[in-house]
Protein backbone atom coordinates (compact mmCIF):
# COMPACT_ATOMS: atom_id res chain seq x y z
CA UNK A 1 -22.74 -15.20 -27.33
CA UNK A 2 -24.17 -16.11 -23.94
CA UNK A 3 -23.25 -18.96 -22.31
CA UNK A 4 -23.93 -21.66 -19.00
CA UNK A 5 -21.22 -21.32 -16.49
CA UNK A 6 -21.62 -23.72 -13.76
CA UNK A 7 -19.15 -23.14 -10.45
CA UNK A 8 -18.30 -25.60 -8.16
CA UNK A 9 -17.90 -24.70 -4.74
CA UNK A 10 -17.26 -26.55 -0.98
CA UNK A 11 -16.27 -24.00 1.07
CA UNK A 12 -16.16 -20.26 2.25
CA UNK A 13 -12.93 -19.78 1.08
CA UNK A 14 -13.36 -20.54 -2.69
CA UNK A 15 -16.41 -19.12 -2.80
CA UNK A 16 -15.16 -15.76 -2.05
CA UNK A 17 -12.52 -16.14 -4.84
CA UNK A 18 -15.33 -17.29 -7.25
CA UNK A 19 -18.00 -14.94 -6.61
CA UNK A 20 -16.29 -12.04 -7.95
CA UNK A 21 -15.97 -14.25 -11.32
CA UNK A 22 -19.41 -15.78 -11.51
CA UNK A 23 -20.58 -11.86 -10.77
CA UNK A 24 -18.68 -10.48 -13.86
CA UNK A 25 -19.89 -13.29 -16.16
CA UNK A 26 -23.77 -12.76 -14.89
CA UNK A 27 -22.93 -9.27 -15.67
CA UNK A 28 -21.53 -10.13 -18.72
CA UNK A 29 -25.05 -11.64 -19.79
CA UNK A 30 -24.21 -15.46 -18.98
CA UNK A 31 -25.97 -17.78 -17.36
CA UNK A 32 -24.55 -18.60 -14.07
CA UNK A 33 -25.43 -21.53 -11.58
CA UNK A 34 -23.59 -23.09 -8.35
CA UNK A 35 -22.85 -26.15 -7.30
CA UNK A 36 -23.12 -26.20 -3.55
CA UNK A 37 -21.58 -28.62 -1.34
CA UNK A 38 -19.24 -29.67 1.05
CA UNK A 39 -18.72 -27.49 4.78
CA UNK A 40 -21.30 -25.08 3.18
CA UNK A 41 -23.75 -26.64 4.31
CA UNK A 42 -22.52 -27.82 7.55
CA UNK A 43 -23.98 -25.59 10.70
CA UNK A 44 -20.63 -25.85 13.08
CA UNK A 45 -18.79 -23.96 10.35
CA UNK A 46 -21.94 -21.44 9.66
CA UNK A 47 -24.19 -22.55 7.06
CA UNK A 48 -21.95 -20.51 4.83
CA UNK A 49 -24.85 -21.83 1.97
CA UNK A 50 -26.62 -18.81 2.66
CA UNK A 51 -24.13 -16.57 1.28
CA UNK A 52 -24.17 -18.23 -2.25
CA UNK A 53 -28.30 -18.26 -1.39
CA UNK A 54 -27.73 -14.32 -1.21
CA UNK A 55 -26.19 -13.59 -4.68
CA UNK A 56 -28.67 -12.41 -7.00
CA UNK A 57 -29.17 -13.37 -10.38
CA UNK A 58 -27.46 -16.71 -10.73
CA UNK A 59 -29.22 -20.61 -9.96
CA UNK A 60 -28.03 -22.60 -7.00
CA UNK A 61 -27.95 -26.34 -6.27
CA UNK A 62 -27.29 -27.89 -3.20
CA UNK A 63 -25.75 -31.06 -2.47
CA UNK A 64 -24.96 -32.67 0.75
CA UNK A 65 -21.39 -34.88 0.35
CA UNK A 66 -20.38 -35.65 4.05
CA UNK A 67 -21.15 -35.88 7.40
CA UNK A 68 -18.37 -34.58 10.48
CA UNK A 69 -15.60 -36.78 10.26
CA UNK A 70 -16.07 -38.83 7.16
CA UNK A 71 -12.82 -39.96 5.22
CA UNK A 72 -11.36 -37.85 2.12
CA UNK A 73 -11.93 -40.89 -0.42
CA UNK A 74 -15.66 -41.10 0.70
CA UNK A 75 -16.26 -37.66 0.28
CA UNK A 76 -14.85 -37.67 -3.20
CA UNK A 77 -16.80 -40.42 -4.43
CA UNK A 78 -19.99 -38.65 -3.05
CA UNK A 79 -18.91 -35.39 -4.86
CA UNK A 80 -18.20 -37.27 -8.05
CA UNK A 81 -21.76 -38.75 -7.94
CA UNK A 82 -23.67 -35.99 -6.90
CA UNK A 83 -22.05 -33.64 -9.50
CA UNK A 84 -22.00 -36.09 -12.22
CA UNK A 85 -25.54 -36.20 -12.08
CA UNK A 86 -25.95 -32.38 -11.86
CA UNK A 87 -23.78 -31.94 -15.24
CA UNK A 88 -26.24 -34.29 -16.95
CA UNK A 89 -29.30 -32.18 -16.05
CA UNK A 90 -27.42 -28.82 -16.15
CA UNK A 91 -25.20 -29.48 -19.51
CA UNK A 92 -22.94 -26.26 -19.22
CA UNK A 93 -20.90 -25.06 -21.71
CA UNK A 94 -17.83 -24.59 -18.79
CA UNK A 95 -17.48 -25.83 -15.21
CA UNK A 96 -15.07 -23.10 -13.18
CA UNK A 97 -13.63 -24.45 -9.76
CA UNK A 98 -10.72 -23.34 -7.47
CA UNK A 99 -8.15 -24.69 -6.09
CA UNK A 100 -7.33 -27.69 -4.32
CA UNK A 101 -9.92 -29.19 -2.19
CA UNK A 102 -11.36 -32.67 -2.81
CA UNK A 103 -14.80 -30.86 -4.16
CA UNK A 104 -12.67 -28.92 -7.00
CA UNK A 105 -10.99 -32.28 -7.27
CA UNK A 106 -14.68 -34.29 -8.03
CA UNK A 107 -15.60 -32.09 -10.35
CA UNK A 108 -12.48 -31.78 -12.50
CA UNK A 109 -13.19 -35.44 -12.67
CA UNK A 110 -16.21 -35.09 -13.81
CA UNK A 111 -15.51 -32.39 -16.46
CA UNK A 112 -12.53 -34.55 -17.98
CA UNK A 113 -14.48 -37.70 -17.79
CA UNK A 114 -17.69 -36.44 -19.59
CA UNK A 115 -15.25 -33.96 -22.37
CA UNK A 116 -16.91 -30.63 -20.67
CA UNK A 117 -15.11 -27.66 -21.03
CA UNK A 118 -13.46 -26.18 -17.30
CA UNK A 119 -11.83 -23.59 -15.80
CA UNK A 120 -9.12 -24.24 -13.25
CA UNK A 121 -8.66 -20.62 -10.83
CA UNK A 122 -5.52 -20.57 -8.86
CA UNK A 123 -3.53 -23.49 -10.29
CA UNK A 124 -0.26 -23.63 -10.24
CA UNK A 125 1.13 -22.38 -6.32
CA UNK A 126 3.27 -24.41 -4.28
CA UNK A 127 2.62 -25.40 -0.61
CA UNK A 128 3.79 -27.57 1.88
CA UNK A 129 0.93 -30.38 1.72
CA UNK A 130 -1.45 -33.07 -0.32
CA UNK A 131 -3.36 -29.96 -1.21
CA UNK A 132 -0.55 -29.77 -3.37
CA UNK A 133 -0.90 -32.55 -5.23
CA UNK A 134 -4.86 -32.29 -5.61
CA UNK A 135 -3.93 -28.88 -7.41
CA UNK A 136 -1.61 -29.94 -9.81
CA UNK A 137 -4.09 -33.00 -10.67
CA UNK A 138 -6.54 -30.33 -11.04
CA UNK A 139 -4.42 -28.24 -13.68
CA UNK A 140 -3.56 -32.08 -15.28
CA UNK A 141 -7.61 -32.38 -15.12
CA UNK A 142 -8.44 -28.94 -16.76
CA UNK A 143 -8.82 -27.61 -19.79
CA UNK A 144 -8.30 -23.41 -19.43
CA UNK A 145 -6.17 -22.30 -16.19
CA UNK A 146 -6.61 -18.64 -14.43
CA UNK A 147 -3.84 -17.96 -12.34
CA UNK A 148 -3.04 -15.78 -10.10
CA UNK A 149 0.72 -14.74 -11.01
CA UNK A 150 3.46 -15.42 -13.70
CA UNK A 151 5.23 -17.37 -11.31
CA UNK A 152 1.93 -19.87 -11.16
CA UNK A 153 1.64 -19.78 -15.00
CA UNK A 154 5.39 -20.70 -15.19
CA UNK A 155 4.74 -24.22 -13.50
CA UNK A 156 1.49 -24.79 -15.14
CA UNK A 157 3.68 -24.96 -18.48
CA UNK A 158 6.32 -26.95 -16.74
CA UNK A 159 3.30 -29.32 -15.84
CA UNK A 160 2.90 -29.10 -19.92
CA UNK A 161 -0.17 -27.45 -20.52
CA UNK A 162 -0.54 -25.25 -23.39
CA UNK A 163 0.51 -21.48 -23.39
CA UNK A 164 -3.08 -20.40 -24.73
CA UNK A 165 -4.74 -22.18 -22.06
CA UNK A 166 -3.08 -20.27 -19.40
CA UNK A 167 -4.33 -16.83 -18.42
CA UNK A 168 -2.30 -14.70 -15.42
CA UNK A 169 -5.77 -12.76 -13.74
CA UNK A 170 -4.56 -12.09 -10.48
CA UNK A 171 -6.72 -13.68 -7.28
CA UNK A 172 -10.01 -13.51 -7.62
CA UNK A 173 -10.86 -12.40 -3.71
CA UNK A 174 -8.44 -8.88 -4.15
CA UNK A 175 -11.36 -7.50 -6.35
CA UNK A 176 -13.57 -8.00 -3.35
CA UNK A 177 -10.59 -6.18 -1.03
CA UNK A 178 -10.15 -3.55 -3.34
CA UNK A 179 -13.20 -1.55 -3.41
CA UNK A 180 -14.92 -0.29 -0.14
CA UNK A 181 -17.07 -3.24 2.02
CA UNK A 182 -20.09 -1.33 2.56
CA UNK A 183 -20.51 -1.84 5.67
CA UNK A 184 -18.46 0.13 8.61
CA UNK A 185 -16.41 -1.46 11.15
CA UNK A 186 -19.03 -0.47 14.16
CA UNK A 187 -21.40 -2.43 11.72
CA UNK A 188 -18.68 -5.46 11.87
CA UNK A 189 -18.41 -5.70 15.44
CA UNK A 190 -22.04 -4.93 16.08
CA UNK A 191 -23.60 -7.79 14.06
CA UNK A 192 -20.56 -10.10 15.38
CA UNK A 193 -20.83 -9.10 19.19
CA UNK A 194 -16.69 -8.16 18.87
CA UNK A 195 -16.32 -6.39 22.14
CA UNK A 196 -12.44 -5.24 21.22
CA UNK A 197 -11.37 -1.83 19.71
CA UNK A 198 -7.91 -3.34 18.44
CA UNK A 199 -7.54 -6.51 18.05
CA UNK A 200 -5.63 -9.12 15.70
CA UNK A 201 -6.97 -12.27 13.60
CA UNK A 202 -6.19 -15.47 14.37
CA UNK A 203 -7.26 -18.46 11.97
CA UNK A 204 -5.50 -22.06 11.94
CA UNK A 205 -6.44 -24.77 9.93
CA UNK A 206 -5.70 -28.66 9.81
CA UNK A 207 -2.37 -29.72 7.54
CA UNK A 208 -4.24 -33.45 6.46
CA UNK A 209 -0.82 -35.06 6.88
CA UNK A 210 0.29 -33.47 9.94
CA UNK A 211 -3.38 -34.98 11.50
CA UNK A 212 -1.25 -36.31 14.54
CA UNK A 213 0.32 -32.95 15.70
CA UNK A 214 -2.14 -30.88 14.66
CA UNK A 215 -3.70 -30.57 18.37
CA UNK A 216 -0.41 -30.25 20.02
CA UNK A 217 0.49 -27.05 17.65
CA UNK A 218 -3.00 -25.35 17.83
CA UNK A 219 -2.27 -25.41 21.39
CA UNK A 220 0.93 -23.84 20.84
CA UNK A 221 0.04 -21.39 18.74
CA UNK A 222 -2.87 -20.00 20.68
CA UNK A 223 -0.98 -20.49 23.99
CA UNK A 224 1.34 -18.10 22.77
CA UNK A 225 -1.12 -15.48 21.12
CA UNK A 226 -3.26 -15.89 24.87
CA UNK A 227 -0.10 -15.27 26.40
CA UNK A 228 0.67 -12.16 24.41
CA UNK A 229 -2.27 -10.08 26.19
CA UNK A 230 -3.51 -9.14 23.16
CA UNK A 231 -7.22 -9.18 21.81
CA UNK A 232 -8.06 -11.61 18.98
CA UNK A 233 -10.68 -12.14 16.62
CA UNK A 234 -10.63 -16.36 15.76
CA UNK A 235 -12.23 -17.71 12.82
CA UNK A 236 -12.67 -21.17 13.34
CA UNK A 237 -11.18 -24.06 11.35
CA UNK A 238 -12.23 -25.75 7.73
CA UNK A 239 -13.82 -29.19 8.13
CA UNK A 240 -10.28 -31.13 7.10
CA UNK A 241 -9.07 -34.54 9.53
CA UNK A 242 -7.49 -32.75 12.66
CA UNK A 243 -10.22 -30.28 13.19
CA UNK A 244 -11.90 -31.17 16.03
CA UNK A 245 -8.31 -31.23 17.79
CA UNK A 246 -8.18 -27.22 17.00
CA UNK A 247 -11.62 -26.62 18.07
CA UNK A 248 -11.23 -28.53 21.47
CA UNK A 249 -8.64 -26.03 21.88
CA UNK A 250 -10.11 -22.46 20.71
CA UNK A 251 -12.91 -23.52 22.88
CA UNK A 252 -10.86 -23.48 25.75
CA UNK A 253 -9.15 -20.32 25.19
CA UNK A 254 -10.27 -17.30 27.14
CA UNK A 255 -13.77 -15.55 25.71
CA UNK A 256 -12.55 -12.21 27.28
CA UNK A 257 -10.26 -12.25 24.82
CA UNK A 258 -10.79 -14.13 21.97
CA UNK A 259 -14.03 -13.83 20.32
CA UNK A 260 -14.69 -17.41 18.29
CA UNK A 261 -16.81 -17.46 15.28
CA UNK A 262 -17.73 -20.22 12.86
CA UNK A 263 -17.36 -17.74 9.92
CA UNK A 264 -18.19 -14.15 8.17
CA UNK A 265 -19.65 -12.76 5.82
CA UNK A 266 -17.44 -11.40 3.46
CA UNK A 267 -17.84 -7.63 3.21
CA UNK A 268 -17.66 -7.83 6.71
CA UNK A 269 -14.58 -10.22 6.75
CA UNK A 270 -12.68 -7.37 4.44
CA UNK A 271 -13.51 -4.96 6.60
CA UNK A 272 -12.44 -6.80 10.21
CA UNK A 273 -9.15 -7.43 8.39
CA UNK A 274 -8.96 -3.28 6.97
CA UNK A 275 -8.96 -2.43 10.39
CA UNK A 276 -7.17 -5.03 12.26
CA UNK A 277 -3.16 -4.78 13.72
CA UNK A 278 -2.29 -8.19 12.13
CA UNK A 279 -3.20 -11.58 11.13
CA UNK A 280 -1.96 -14.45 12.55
CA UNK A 281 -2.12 -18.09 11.33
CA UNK A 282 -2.65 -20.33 8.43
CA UNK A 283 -4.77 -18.84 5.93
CA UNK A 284 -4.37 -18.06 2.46
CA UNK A 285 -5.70 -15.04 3.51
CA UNK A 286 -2.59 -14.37 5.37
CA UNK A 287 -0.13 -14.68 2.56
CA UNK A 288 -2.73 -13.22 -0.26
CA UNK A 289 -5.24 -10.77 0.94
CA UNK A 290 -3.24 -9.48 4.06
CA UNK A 291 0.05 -8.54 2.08
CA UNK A 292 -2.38 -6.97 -0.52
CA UNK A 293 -3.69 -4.65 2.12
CA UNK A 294 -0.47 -3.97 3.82
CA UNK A 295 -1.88 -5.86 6.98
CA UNK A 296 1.55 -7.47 8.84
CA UNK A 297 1.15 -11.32 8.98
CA UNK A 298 2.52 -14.07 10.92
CA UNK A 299 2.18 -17.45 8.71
CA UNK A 300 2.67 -20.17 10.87
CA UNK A 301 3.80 -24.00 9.72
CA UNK A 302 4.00 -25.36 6.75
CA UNK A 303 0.59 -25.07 5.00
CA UNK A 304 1.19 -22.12 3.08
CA UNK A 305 4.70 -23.10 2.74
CA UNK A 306 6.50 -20.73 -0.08
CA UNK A 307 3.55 -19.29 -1.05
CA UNK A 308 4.47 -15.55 -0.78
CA UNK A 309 7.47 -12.86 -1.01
CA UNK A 310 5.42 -10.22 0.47
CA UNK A 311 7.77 -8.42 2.83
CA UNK A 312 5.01 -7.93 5.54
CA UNK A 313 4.70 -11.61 6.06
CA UNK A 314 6.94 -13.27 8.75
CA UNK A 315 6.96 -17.26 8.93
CA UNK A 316 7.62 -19.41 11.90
CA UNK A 317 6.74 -23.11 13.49
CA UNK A 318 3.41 -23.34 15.81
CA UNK A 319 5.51 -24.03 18.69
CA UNK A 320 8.41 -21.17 18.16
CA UNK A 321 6.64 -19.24 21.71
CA UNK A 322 9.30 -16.62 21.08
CA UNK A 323 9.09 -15.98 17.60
CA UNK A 324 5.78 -15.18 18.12
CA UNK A 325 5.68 -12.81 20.76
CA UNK A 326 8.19 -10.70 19.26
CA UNK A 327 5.97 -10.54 15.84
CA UNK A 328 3.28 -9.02 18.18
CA UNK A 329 5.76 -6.44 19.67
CA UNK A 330 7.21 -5.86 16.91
CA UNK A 331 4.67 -5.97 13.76
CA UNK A 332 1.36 -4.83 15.78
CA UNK A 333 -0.57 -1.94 13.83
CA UNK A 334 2.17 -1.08 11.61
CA UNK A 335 1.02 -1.32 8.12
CA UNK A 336 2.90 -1.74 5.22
CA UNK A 337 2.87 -0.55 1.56
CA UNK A 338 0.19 -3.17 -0.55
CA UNK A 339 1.96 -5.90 -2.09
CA UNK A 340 0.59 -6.39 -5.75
CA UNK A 341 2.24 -9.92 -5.81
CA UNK A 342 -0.97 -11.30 -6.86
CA UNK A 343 -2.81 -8.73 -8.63
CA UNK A 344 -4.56 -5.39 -8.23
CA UNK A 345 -8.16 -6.23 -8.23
CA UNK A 346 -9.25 -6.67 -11.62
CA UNK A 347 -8.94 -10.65 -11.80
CA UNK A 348 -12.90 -10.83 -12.72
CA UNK A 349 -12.97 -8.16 -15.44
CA UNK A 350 -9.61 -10.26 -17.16
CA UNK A 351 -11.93 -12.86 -16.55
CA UNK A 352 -14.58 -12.36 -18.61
CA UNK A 353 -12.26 -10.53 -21.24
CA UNK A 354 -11.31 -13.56 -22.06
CA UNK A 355 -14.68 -15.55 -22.17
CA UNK A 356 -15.60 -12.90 -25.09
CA UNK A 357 -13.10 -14.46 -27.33
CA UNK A 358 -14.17 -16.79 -29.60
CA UNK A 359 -10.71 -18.48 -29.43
CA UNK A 360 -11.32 -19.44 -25.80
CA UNK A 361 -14.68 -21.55 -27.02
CA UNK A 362 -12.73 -22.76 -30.00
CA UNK A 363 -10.14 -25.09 -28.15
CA UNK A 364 -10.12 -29.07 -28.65
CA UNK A 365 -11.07 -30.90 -25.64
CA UNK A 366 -8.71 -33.76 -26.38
CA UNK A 367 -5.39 -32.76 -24.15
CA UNK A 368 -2.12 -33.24 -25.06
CA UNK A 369 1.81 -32.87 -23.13
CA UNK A 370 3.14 -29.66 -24.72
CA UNK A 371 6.97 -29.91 -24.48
């Protein structure tokens, strides 16, 4: 039986762990539309609409939440409105979201509120700030959880959700990672005007709590990576309070050497970070898809605190100068074996496995605390 799956997304990061799962269930025969809002459709980070705009076969809506530099509780309430009344028109039979942004947060609002079935992707990880809590309020909010590793399923049942509701996929974005990009890396560095043969990636993000010395350790950070001599791609920031303190300083850095851009597409993304010496930074992508394809990474601070085991990942503060450099002597170009910490590529086809059982449709929407 076909069905309407309706994904929420905000951002280029959960949209590349949600397009391998909304591709499977088109595949799979089901309808598939997305909900398009938040820094998507912002031009300083890239428009990054256009790459839901570019996925065949499935129905997009757009919805403008925000404007630069309006507060988190604003931009909630906008999301909650604006998807509330998409539900109403669209009436799927499940709404899938990721993570722990305040967009996922809206709509798991809205699904709970209005008894729709949903699909919570990543729940249950640990890290070192309020996304923290907007994830576990998610997996409180939710109705089925994917996860990405036992260890994640293990607190979602501490959080007291039911066994059956919990499925262990793997993350989403390794399917993309796992099979060849398509395009080649002269491709990569043509369309992005990358003038270095070897070169690193550097992306930091704002920590929403840490707002007030989030300027001071960007400058740190890439004050130590400029003074390293080395060549860096730098993807710039999410839209989160403190980033206009991170872009005043990756604007500043110098071009020779560090080549800024607002975003990527994502084959081409996979294929920078196949063929880069390391990744330096605060990304998920640092923890997840880097240890996955053996790429050394250098996680800095605390927003991916405890996150990952991987032994090619090295932590440090922003403003540890030293601890840095020697991660660049040290780590530069030498791979390591792929870490399978969080799967091995197949989180959309366990996906949509489980939307063919009937027992997945049958659950009660009322939740309960199971002890």
């Amino acid at each position: 039986m076909t069905r309407h799956l309706l994904f929420l997304t905000g951002t280029r990061a959960d949209f590349g762990k949600l397009e391998p799962l909304a591709a499977a269930a088109r595949d799979a025969g089901h309808r598939v539309t997305f909900f398009v809002t938040g820094m998507h459709l912002m031009d300083r980070y890239g428009l990054t609409a256009n790459e839901v705009r570019r996925m065949p076969g499935v129905a997009v809506h757009e919805y403008v939440n925000q404007a630069e530099g309006d507060a988190q509780d604003l931009i909630l309430a906008r999301t909650v409105t604006g998807f509330s009344d998409f539900v109403r028109q669209a009436r799927p039979d499940l709404i899938v979201l990721h993570g722990d942004r305040i967009e996922a947060l809206a709509g798991a609002l809205v699904a709970a509120t209005n008894y729709i079935r949903s699909a919570h992707v990543e729940g249950g990880e640990v890290s070192g700030t309020i996304d923290e809590v907007f994830r576990h309020c998610n997996t409180k909010l939710c109705t089925h959880h994917f996860v990405s590793s036992e260890a994640a399923a293990a607190r979602v049942r501490s959080l007291g959700e039911p066994p059956a509701t919990i499925h262990a996929i793997g993350s989403p974005e390794l399917d993309f990672h796992a099979r060849p990009s398509g395009v080649t890396l002269e491709e990569v560095r043509g369309h992005y005007a990358i003038p270095f043969a070897e070169y690193g990636i550097a992306t930091f993000h704002p920590v929403t709590s840490e707002q007030d010395t989030i300027g001071a350790q960007a400058e740190a950070l890439f004050g130590a990576l400029a003074e390293s001599g080395r060549n860096f791609v730098t993807i710039a920031p999410n839209n989160d309070p403190g980033s206009r303190a991170i872009f005043a300083c990756l604007e500043a850095l110098p071009k020779d050497r560090f080549r800024l851009l607002p975003s990527m597409r994502f084959a081409h993304f996979s294929e920078l970070m196949k063929n880069a010496a390391c990744m330096v930074g605060n990304s998920s992508a640092g923890v997840r898809e880097a240890p996955f394809l053996g790429l050394p990474s250098l996680d800095i601070g605390s927003r991916q605190s405890n996150r990952s085991d991987a032994p090619s990942v090295t932590a440090c503060e922003a403003g540890d100068r030293q601890a840095i450099l020697d991660f660049l002597v040290r780590h530069w170009g030498r791979f390591a074996p792929s870490h399978a910490g969080f799967g091995q590529g197949s989180a959309a086809e366990r996906f949509v496995d489980r939307l063919a059982q009937a027992d997945f449709w049958a659950l009660g929407l009322q939740k309960s605390f199971h002890d």
